[in-house]
C-alpha atoms as a PDB file:
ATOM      1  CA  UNK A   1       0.000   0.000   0.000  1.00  0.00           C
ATOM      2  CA  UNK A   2       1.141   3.117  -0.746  1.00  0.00           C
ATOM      3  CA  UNK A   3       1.255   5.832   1.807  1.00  0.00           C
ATOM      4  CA  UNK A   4      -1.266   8.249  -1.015  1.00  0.00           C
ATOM      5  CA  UNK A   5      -3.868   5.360  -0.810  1.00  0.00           C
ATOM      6  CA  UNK A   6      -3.450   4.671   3.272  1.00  0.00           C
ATOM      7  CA  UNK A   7      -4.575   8.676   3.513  1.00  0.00           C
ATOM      8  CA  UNK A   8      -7.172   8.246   1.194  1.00  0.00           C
ATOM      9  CA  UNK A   9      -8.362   4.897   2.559  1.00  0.00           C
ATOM     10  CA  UNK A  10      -7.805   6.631   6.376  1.00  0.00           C
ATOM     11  CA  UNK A  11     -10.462   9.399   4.464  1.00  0.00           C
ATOM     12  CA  UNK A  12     -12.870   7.126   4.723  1.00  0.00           C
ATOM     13  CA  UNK A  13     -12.181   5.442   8.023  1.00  0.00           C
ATOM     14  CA  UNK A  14     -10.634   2.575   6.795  1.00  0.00           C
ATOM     15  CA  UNK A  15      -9.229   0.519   9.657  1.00  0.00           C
ATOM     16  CA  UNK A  16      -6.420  -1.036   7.481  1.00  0.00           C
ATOM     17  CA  UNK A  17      -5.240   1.963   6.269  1.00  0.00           C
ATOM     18  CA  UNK A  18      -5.267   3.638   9.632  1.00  0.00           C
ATOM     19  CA  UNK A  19      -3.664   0.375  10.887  1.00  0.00           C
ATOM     20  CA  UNK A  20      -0.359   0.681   8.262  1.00  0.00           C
ATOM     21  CA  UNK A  21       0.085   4.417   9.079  1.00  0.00           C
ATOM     22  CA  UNK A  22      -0.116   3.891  12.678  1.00  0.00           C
ATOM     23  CA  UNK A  23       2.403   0.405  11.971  1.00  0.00           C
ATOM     24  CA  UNK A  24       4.511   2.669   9.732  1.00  0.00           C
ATOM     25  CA  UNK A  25       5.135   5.731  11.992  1.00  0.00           C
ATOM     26  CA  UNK A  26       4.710   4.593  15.250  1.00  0.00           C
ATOM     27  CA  UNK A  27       7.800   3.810  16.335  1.00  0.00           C
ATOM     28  CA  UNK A  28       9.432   7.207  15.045  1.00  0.00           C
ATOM     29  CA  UNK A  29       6.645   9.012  17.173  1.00  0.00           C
ATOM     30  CA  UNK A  30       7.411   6.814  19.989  1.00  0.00           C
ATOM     31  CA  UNK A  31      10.811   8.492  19.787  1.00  0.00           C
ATOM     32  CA  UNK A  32       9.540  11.639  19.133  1.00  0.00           C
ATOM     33  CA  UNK A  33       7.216  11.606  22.812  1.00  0.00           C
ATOM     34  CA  UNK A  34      10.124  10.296  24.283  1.00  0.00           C
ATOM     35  CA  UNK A  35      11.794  13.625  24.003  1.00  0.00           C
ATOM     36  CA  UNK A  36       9.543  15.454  25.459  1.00  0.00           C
ATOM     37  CA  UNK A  37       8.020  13.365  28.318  1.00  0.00           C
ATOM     38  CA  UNK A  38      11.014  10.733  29.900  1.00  0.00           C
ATOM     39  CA  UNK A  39       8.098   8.497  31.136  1.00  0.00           C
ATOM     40  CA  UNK A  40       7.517   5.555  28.681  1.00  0.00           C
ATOM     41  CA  UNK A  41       4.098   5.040  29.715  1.00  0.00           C
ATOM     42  CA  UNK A  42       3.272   8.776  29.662  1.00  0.00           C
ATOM     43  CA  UNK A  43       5.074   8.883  25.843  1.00  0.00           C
ATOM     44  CA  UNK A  44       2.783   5.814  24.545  1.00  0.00           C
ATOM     45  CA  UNK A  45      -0.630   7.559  25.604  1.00  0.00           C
ATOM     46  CA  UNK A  46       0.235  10.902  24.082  1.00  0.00           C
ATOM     47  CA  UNK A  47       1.293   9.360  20.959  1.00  0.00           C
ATOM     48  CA  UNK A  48      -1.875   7.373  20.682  1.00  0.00           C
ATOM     49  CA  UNK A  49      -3.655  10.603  21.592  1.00  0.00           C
ATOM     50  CA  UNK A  50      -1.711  11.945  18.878  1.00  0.00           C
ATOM     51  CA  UNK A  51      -2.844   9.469  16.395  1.00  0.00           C
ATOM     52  CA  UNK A  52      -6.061   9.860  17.083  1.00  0.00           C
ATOM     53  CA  UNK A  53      -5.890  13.677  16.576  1.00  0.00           C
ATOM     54  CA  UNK A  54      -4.125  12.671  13.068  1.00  0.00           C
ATOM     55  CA  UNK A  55      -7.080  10.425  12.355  1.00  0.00           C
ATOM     56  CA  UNK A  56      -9.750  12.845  13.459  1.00  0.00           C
ATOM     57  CA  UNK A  57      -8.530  15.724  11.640  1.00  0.00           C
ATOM     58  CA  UNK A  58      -7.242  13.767   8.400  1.00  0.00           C
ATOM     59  CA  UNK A  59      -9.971  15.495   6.256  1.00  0.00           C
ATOM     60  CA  UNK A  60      -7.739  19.028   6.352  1.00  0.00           C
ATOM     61  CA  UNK A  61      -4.234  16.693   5.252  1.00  0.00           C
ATOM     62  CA  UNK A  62      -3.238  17.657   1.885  1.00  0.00           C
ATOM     63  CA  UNK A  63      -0.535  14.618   0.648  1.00  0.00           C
ATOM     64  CA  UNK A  64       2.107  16.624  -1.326  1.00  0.00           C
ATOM     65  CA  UNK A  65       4.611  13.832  -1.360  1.00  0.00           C
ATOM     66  CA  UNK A  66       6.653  11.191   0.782  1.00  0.00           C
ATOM     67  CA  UNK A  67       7.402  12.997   4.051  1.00  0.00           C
ATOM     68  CA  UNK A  68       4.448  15.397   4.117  1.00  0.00           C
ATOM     69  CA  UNK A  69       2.592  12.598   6.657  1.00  0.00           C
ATOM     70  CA  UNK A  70       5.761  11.811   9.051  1.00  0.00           C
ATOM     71  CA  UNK A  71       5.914  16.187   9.666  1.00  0.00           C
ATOM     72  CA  UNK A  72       2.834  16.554   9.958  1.00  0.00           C
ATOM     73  CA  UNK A  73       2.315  13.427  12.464  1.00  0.00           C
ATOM     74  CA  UNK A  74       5.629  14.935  14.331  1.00  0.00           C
ATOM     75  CA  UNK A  75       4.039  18.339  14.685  1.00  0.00           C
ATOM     76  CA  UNK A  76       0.685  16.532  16.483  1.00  0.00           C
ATOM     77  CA  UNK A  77       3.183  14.803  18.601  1.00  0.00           C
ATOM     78  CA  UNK A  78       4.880  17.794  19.672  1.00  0.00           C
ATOM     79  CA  UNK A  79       1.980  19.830  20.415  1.00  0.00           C
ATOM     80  CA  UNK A  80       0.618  17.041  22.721  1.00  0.00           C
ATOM     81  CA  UNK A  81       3.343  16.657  24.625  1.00  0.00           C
ATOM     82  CA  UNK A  82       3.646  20.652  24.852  1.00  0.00           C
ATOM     83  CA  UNK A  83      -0.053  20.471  26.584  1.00  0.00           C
ATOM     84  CA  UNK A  84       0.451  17.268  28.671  1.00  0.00           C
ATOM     85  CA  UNK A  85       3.667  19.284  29.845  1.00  0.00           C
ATOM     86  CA  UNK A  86       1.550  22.936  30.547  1.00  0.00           C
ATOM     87  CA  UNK A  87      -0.961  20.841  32.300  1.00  0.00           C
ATOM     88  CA  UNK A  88       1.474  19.225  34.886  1.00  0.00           C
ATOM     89  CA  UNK A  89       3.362  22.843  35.285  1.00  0.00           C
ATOM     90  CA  UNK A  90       6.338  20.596  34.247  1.00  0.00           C
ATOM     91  CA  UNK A  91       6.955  23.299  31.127  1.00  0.00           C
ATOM     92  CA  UNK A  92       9.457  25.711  32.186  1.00  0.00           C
ATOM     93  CA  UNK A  93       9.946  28.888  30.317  1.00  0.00           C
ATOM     94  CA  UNK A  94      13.108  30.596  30.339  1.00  0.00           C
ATOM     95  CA  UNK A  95      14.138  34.021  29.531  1.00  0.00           C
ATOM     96  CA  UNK A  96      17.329  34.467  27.138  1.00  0.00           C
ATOM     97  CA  UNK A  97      19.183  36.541  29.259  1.00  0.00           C
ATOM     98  CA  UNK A  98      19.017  34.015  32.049  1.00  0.00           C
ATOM     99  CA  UNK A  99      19.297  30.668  29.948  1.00  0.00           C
ATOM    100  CA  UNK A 100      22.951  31.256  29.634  1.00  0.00           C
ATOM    101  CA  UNK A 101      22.975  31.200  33.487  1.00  0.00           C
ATOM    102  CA  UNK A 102      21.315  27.282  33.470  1.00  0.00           C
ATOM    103  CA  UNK A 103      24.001  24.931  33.901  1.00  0.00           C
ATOM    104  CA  UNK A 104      23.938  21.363  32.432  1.00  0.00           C
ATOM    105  CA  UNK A 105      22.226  19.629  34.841  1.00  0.00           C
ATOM    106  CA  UNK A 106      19.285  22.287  33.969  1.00  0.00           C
ATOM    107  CA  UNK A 107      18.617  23.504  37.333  1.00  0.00           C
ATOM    108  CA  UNK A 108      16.135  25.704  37.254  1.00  0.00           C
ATOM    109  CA  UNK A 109      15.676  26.526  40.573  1.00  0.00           C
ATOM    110  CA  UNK A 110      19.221  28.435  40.658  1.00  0.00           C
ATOM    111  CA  UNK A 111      17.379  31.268  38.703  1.00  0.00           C
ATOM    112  CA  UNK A 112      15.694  34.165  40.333  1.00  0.00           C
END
């Protein structure tokens, strides 16, 4: 299957076409979570959260060529790990002037 026909099979709610996008990607977005949010279990749910954003909003995905579904998947990833961090107050923001102060063990509480 090609990944053209898995978006327009996962168009019409095709469960095997949703099934070799989420087979094809899933690992990479595994990875992806990972990055933002240490805890494995945490990093599964948000990327199935994220696939089922990806699924729900497929109808706006335009296919312009091979890559086009991995960025666009990444970019749902991102953003829900962004929100599962803001909800837990686990984001931290940091000013410019005082990132050069953060050492590498990213201390944050060394900042006033």
């Amino acid at each position: 299957m090609t990944e053209q026909k898995a978006i327009e099979g996962c168009k019409r709610q095709d469960r095997i076409s949703q099934k070799y996008l989420f087979d094809t990607y899933s690992d990479g977005m595994l990875m992806v979570c990972l990055r933002y949010v240490k805890n494995l279990p945490d990093a599964e749910e948000l990327m199935l959260n994220g696939f089922y954003s990806f699924y729900k909003s497929i109808d706006r995905f335009v296919y312009n060529d091979k890559g086009s579904i991995g960025a666009w998947l990444k970019k749902i990833m991102v953003n829900e790990c962004l929100m599962f961090l803001r909800k837990k107050n686990e984001l931290k923001l940091v000013d410019e002037g005082h990132a050069e102060e953060i050492g590498v063990d990213g201390d944050l509480s060394k900042i006033n």
